[in-house]
N, C-alpha and C. Protein backbone atom coordinates (compact mmCIF):
# COMPACT_ATOMS: atom_id res chain seq x y z
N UNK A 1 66.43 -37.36 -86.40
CA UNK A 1 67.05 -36.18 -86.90
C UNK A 1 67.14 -36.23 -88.42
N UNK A 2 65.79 -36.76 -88.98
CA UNK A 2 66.06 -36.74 -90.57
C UNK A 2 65.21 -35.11 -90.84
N UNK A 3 66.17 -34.52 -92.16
CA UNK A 3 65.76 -33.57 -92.56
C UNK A 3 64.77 -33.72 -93.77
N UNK A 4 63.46 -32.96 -93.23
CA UNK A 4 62.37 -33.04 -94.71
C UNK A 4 62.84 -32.71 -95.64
N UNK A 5 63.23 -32.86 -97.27
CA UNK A 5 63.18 -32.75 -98.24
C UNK A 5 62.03 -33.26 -98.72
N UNK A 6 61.71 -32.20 -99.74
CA UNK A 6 60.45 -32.77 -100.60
C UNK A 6 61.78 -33.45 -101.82
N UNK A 7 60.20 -34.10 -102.35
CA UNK A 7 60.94 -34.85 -103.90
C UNK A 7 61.54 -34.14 -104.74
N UNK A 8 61.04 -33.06 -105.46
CA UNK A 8 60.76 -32.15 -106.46
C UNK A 8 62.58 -31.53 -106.22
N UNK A 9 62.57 -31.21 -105.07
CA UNK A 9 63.82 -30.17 -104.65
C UNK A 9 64.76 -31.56 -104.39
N UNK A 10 64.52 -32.45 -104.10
CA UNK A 10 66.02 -33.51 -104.23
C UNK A 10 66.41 -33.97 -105.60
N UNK A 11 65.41 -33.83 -106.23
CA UNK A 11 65.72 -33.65 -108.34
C UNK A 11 66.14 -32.60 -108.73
N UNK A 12 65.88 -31.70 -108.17
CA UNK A 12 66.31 -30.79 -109.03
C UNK A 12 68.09 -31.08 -107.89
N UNK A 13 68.25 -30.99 -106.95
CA UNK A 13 69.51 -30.81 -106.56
C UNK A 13 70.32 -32.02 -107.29
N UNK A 14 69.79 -33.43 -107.70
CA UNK A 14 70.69 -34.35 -108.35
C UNK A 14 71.11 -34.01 -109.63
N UNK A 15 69.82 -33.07 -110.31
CA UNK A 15 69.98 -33.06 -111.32
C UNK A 15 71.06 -32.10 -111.29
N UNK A 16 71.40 -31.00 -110.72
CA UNK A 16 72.56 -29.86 -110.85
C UNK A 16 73.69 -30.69 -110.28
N UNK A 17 74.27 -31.72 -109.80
CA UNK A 17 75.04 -31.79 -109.72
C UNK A 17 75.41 -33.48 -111.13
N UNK A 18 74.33 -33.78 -111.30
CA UNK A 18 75.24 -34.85 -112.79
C UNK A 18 74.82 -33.43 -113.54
N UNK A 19 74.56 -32.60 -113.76
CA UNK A 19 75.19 -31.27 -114.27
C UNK A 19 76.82 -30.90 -114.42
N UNK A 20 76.76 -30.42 -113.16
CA UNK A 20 78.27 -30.30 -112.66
C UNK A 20 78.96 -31.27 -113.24
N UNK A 21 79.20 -32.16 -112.86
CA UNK A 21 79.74 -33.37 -112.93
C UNK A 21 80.39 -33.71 -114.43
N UNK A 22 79.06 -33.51 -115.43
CA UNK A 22 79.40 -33.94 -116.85
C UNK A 22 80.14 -32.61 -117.21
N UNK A 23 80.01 -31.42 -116.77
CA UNK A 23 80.51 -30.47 -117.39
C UNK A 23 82.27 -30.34 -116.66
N UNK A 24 82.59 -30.94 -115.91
CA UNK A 24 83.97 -31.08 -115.29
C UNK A 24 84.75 -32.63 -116.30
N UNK A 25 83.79 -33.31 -116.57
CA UNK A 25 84.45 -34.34 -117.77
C UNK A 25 84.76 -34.03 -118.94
N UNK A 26 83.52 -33.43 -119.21
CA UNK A 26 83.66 -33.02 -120.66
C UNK A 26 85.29 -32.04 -120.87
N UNK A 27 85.00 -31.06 -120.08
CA UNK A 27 86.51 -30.26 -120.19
C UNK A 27 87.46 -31.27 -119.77
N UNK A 28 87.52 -31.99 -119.17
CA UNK A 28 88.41 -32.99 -118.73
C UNK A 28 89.02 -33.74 -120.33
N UNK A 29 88.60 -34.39 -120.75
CA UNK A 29 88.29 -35.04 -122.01
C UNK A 29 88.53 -33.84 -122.88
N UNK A 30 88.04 -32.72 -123.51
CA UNK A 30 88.88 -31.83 -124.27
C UNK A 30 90.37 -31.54 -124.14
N UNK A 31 90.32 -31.27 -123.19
CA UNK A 31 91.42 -30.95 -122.77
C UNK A 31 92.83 -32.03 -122.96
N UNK A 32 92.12 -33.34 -122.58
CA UNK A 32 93.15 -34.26 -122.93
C UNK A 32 93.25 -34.71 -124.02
N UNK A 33 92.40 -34.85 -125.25
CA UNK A 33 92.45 -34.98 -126.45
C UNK A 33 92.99 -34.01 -127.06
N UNK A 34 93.18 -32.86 -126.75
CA UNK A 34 93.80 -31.83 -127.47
C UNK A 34 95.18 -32.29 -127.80
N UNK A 35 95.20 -31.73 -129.11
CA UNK A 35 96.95 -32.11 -129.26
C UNK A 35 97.80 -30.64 -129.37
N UNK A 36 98.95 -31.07 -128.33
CA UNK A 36 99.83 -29.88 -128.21
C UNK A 36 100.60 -29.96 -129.43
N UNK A 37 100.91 -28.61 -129.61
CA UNK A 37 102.32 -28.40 -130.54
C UNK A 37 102.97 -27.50 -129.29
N UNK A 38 104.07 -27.96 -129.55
CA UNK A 38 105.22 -27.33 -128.73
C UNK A 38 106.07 -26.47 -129.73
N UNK A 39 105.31 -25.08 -129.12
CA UNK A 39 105.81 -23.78 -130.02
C UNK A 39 106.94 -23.05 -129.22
N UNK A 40 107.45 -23.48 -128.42
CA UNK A 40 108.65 -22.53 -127.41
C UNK A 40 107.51 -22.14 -126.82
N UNK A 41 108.32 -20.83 -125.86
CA UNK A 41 108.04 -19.85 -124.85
C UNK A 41 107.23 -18.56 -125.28
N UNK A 42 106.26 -18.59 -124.86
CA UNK A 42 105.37 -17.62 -125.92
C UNK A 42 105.80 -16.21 -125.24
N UNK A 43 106.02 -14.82 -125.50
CA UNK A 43 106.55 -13.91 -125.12
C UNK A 43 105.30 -13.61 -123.72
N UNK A 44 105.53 -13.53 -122.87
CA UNK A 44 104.49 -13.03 -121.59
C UNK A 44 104.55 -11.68 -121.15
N UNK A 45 105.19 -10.93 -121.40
CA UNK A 45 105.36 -8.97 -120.89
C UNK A 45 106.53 -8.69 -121.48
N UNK A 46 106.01 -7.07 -121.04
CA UNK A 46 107.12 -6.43 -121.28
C UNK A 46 107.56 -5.16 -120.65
N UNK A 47 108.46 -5.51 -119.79
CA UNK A 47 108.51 -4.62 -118.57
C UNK A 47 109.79 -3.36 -118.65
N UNK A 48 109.50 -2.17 -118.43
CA UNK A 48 110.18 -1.14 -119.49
C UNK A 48 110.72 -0.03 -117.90
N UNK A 49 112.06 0.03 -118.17
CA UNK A 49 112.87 0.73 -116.68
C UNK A 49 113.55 2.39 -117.03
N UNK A 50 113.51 2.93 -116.90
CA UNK A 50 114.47 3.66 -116.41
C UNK A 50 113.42 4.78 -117.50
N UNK A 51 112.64 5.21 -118.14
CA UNK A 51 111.86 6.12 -118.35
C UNK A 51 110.89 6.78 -117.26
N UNK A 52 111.25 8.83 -117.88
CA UNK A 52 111.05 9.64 -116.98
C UNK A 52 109.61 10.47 -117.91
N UNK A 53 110.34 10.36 -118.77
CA UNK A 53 109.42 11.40 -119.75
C UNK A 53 108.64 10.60 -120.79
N UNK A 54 109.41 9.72 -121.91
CA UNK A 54 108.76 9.15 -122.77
C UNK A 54 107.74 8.02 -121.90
N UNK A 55 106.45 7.96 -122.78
CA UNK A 55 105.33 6.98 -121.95
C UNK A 55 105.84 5.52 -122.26
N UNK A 56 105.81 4.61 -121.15
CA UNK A 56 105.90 2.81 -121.73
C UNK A 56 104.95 2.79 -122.38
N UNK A 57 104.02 3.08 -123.23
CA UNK A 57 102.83 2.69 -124.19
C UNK A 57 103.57 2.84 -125.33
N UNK A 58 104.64 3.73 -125.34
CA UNK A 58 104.91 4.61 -126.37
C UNK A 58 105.88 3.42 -127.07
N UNK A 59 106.82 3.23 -126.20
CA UNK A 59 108.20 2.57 -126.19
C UNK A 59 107.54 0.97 -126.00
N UNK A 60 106.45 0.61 -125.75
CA UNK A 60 106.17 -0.68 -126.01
C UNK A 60 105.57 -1.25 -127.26
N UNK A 61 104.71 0.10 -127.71
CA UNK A 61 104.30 -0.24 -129.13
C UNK A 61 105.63 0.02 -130.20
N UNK A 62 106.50 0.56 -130.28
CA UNK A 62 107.73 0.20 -131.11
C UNK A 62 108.75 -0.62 -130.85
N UNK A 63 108.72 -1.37 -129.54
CA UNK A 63 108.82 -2.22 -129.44
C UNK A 63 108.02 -3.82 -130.16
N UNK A 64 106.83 -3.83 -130.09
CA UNK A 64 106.47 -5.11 -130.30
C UNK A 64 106.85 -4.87 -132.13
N UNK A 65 106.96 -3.98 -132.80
CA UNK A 65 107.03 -4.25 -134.12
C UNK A 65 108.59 -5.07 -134.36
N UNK A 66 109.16 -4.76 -133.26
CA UNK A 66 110.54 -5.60 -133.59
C UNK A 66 109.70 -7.32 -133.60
N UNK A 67 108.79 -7.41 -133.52
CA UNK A 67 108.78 -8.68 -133.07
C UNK A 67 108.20 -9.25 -131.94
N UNK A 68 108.81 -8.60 -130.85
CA UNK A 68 108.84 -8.98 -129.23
C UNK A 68 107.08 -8.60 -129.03
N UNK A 69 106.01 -9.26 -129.21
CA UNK A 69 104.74 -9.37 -128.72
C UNK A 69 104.32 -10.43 -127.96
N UNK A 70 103.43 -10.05 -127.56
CA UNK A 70 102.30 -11.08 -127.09
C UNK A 70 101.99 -11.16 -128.66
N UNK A 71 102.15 -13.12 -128.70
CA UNK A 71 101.67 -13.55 -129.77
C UNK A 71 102.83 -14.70 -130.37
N UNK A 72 104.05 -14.22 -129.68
CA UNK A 72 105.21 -14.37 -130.70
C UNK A 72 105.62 -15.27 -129.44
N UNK A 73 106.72 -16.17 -130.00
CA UNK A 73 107.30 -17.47 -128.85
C UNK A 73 108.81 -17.54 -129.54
N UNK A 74 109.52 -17.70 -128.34
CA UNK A 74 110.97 -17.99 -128.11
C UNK A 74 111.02 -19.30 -128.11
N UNK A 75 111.79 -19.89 -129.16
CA UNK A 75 112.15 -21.51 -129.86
C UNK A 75 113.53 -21.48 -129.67
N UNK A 76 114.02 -21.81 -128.46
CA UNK A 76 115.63 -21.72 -128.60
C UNK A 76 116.14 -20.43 -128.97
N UNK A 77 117.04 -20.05 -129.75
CA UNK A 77 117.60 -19.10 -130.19
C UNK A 77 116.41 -18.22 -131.63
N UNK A 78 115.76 -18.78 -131.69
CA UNK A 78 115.00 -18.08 -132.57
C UNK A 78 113.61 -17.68 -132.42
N UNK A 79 112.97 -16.54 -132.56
CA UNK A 79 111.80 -15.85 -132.20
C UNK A 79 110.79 -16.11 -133.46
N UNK A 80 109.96 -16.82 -133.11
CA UNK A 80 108.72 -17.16 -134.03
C UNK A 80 107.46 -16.21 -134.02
N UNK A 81 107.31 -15.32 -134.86
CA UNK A 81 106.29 -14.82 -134.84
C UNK A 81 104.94 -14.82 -136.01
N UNK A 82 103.86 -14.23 -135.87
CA UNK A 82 102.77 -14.75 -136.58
C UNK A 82 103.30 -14.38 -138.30
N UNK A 83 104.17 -13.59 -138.72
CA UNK A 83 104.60 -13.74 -140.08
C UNK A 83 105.77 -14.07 -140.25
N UNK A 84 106.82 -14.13 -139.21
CA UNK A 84 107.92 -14.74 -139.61
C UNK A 84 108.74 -15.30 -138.43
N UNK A 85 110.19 -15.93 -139.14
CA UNK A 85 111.03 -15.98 -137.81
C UNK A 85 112.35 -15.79 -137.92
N UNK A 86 112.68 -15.01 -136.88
CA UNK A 86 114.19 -14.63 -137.32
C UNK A 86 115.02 -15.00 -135.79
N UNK A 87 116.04 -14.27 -135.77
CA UNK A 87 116.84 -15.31 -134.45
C UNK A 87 117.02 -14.00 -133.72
N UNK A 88 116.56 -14.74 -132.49
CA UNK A 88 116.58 -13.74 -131.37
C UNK A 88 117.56 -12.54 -131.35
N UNK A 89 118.62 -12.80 -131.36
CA UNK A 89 119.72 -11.80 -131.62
C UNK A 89 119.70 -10.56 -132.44
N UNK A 90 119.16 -10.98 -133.26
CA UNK A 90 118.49 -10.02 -134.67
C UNK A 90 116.91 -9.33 -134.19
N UNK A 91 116.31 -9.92 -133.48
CA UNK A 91 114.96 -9.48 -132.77
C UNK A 91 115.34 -8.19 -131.14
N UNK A 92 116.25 -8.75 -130.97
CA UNK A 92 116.90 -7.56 -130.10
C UNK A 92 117.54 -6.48 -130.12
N UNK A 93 118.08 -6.65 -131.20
CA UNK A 93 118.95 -5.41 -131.99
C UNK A 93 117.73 -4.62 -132.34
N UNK A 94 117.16 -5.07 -133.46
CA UNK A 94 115.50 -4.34 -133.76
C UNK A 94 115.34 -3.98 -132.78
N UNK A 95 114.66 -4.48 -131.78
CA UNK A 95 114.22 -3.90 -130.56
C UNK A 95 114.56 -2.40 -130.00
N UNK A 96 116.07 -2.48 -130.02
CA UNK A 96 116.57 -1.87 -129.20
C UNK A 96 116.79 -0.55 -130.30
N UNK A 97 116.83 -0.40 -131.37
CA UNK A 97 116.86 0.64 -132.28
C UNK A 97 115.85 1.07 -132.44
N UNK A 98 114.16 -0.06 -132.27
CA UNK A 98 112.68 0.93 -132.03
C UNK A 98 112.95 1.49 -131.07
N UNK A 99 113.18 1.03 -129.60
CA UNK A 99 113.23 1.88 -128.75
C UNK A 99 113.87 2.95 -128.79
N UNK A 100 115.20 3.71 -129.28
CA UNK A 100 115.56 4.98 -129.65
C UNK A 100 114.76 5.40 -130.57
N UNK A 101 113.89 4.64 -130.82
CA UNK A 101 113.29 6.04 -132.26
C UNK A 101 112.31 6.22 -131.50
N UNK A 102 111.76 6.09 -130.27
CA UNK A 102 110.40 6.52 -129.84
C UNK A 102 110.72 7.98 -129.48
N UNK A 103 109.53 8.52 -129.71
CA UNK A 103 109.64 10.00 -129.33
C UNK A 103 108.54 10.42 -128.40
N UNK A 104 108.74 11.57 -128.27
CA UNK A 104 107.63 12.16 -127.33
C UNK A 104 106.16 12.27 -127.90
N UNK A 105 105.56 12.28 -127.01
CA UNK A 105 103.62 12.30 -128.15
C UNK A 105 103.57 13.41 -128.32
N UNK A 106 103.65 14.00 -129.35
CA UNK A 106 103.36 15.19 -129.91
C UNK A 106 104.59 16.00 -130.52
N UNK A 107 105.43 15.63 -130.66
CA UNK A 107 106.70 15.83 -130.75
C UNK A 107 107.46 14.82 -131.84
N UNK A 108 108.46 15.82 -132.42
CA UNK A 108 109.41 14.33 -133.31
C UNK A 108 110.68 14.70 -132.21
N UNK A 109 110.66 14.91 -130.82
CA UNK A 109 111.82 14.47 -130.09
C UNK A 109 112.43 13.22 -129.81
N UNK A 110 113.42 12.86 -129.93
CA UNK A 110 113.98 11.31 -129.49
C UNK A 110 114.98 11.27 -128.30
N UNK A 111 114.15 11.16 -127.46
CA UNK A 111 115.08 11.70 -126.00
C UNK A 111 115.80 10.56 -125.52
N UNK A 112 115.50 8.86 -126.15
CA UNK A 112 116.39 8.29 -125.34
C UNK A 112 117.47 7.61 -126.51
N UNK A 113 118.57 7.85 -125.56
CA UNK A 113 119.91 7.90 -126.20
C UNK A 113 120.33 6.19 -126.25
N UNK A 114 119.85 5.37 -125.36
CA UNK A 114 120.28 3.98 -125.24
C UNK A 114 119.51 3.58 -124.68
N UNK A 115 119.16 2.13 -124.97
CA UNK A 115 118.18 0.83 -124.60
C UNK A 115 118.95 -0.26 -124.89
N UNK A 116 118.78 -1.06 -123.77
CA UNK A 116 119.10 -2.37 -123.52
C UNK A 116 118.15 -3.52 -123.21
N UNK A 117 117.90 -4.40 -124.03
CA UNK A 117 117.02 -5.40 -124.15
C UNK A 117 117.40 -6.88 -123.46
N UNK A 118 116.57 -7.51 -123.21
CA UNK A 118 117.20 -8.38 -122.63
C UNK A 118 115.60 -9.40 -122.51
N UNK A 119 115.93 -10.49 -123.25
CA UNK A 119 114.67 -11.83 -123.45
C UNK A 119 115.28 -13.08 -122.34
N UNK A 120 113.90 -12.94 -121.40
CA UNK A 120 114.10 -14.20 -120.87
C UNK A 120 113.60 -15.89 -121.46
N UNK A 121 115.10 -16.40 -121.80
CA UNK A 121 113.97 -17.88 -122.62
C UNK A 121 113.19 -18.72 -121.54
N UNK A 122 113.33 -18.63 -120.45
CA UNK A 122 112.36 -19.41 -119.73
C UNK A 122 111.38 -19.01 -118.85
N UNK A 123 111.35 -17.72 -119.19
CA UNK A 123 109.47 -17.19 -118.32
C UNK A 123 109.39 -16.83 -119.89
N UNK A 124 109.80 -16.02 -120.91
CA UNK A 124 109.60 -15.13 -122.11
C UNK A 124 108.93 -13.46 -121.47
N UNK A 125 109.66 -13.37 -120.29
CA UNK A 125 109.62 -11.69 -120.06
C UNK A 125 110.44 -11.05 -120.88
N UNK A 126 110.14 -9.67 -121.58
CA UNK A 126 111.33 -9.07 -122.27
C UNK A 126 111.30 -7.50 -120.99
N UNK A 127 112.30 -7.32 -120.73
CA UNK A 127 113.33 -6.65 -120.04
C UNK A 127 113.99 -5.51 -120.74
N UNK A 128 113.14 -4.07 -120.64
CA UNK A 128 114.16 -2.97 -121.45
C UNK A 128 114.38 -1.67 -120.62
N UNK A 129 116.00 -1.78 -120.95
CA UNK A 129 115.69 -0.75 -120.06
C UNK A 129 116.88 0.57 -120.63
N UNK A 130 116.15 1.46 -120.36
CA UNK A 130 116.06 2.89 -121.45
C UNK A 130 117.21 4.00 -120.78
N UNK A 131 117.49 4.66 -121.24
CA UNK A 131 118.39 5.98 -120.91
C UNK A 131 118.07 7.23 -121.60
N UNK A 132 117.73 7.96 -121.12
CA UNK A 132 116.65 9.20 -122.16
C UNK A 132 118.19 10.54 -121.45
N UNK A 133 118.60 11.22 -122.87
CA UNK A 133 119.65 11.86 -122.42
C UNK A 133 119.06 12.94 -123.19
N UNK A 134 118.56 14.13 -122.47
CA UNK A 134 118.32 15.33 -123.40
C UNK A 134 119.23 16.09 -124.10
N UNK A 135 120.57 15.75 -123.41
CA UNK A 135 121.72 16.48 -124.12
C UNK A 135 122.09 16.22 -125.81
N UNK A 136 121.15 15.00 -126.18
CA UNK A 136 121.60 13.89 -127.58
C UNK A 136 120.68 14.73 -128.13
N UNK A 137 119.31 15.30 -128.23
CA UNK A 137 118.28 15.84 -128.56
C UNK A 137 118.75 16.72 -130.45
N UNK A 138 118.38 16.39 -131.16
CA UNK A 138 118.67 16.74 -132.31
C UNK A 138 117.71 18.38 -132.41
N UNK A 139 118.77 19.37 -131.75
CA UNK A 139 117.59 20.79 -132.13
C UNK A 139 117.22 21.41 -132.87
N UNK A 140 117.69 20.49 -134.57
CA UNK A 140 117.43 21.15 -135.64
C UNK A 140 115.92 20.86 -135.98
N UNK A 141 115.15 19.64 -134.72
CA UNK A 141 113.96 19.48 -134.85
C UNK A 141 113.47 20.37 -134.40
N UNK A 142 113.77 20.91 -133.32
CA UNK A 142 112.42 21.86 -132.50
C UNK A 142 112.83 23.13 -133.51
N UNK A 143 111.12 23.08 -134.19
CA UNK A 143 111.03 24.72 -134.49
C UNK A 143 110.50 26.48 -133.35
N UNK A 144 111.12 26.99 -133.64
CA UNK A 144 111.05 28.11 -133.28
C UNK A 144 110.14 29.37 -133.18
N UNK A 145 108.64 28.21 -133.85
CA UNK A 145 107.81 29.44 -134.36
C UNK A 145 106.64 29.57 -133.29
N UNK A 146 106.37 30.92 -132.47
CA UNK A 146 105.81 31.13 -131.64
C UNK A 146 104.45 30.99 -131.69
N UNK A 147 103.54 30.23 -131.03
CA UNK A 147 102.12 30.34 -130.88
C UNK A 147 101.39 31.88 -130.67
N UNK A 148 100.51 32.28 -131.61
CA UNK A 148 99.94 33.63 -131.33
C UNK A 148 98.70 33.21 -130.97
């Protein structure tokens, strides 16, 4: 019950696997020579609640200018990001004052009245979650002038 192999095709199959083989070391060996820096908790999402009207694209991109990106890592009490670092506390407040200034796309409306932020230091999820009150609506923005 021996199976024919020719020569030609048992080389080439040795050869793909010390293929394999060196290419599972080699990363092996990078990988362990690499030297870590231990930068904290690098921020991983950002997961956005209680919006009806304003878009999460909207309220996430004025969000990350507080800081809170992909990119940026939680060091204890302080948020390290690619130009600076300031302390979390101060990165949340920001936060939470971009998020009231987001407005509608196309519009200078600012429909949400309160946001609450909230950084996890040990996944680095950030957690916001919004209250859009049309009654707060400043109507000295909306103009009055009719489309003809």
């Amino acid at each position: 019950m021996f199976i024919k192999i020719r020569r030609d095709t048992l080389i080439i199959l040795l050869l793909a696997f010390i293929l394999i083989l060196s290419g599972r070391l080699i990363t092996y060996v990078a990988f362990a020579s690499s030297h870590e820096i231990e930068q904290g908790v690098p921020i991983s999402g950002i997961i956005i609640k209680g919006n009806d009207i304003v878009p999460i694209d909207s309220i996430r991109s004025n969000v990350a200018n507080s800081g809170l990106r992909s990119g940026s890592y939680v060091d204890g009490d302080i948020l390290i990001t690619s130009k600076r670092e300031l302390s979390l506390n101060e990165a949340i407040a920001n936060a939470q004052d971009f998020a009231k200034m987001t407005t509608i796309p196309g519009t200078k409306l600012q429909p949400i009245a309160a946001a609450d932020v909230k950084v996890d230091k040990s996944t680095g999820i950030v957690t916001i979650t919004v209250i859009e009150d049309f009654s707060t609506i400043d109507t000295s923005k909306i103009s009055n002038k009719s489309v003809a």
